[in-house]
Every structure is written in C-alpha cells, then in structure tokens.
Protein backbone atom coordinates (compact mmCIF):
# COMPACT_ATOMS: atom_id res chain seq x y z
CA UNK A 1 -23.78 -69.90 -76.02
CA UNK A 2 -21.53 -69.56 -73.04
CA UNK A 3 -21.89 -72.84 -70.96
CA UNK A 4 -21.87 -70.39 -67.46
CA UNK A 5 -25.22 -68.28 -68.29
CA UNK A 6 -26.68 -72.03 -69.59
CA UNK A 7 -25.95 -73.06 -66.87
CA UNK A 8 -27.17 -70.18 -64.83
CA UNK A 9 -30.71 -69.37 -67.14
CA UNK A 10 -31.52 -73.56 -66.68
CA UNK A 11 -31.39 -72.82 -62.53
CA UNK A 12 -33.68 -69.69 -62.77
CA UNK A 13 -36.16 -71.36 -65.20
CA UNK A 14 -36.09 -74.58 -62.60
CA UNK A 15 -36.73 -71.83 -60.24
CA UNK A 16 -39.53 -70.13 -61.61
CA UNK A 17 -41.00 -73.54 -62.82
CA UNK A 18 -41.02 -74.26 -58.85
CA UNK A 19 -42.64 -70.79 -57.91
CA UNK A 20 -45.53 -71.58 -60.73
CA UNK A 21 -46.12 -75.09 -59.41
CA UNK A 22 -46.69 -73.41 -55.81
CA UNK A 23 -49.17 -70.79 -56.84
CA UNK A 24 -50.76 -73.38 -58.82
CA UNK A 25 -50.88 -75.57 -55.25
CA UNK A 26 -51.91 -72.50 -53.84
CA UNK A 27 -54.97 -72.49 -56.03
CA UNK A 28 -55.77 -76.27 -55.92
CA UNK A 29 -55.74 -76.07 -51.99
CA UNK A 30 -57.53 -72.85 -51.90
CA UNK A 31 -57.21 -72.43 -47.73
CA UNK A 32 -54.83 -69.65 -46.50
CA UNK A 33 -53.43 -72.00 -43.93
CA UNK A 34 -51.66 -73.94 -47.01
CA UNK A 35 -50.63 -71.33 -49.09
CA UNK A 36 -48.56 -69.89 -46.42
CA UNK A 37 -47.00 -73.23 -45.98
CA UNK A 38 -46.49 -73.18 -49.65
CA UNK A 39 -45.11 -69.63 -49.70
CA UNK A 40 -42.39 -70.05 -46.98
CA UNK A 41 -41.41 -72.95 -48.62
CA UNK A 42 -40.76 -71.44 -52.06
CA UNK A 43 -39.49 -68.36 -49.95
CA UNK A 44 -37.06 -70.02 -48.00
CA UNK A 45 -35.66 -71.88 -51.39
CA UNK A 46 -35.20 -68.20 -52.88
CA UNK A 47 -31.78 -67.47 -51.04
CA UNK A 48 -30.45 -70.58 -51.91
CA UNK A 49 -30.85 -70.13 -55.49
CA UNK A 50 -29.32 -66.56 -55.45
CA UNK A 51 -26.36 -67.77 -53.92
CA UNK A 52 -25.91 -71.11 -56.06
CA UNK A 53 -26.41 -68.63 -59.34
CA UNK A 54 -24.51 -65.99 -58.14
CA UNK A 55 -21.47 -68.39 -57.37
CA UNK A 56 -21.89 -70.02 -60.71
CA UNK A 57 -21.33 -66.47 -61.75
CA UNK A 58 -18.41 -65.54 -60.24
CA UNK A 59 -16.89 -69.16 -61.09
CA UNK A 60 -17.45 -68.07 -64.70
CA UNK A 61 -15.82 -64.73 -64.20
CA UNK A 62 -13.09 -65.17 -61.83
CA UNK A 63 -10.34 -65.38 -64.76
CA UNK A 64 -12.03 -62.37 -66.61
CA UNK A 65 -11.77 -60.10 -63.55
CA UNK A 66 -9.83 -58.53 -60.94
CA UNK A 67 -9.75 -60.31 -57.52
CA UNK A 68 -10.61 -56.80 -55.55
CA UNK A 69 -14.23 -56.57 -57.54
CA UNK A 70 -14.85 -60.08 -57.35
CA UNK A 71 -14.41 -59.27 -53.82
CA UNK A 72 -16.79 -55.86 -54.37
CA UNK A 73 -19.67 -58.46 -55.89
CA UNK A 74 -19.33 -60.91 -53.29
CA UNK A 75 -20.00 -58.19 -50.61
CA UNK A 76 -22.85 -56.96 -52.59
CA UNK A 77 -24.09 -60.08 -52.76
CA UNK A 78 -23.80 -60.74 -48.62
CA UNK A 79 -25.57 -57.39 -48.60
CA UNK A 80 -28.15 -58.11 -50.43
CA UNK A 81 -28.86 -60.58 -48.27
CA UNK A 82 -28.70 -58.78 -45.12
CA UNK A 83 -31.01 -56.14 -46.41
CA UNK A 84 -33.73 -58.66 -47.25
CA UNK A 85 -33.98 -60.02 -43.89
C-alpha cells in the first residue's frame, strides 16, 4: 500500500473517530446549549483536516504531475473553501 493514501486514510479515520466521539458527547450531555459547542468545535477542525490531507496529497503527487494542474487542484481546493463559507 502506498505510504501517501496510509497516511492520508489514518487522518480521515482520526477524523471521523473525532466526529463520533462528539455526537456521542452530544448525546451524553443531551442540552442544545452543549451540542452546539460540540458542533463548532468539530466544525471548525473540518477545514483543517481538508487542507492537511489535501497537502499530503499533493506532496505525494507532485513528481507524478505537471506543475500547471497541481496548480489547477490547489485552486480548487482554495475554492472549495471559499464556497463553504
């Protein structure tokens, strides 16, 4: 197995692990007031790990590809971004 998507399947499984313990805080606190502390929390982590995968990404690709669509992703990726604000 490629050491890159490892690398990059481990982060998203972290990830999810973390969105399962919050719904399962959600639950355990049962009060609206907390799981909206609980959701921005998990939703503010969300960006970061899109950006640390999709570099790890890229990294892992950047002798496989051109540098103009490496260039295309990276602005896909910024507007990606942009359009989930």
């Amino acid at each position: 197995m490629d050491s890159t998507v490892m690398r990059m399947a481990i982060l998203r499984i972290l990830f999810g692990s973390v969105s399962i313990i919050g719904a399962l805080l959600m639950f355990y606190f049962n009060r609206v007031e907390h799981a909206l502390k609980v959701n921005a929390v998990i939703g503010s982590i969300g960006p970061f790990v899109f950006l640390t995968i999709s570099g790890i990404g890229l990294v892992g690709i950047s002798g496989q590809v051109e540098f103009y669509k490496i260039i295309m992703i990276i602005v896909g990726i910024v507007l990606i971004l942009l359009g989930t604000r």
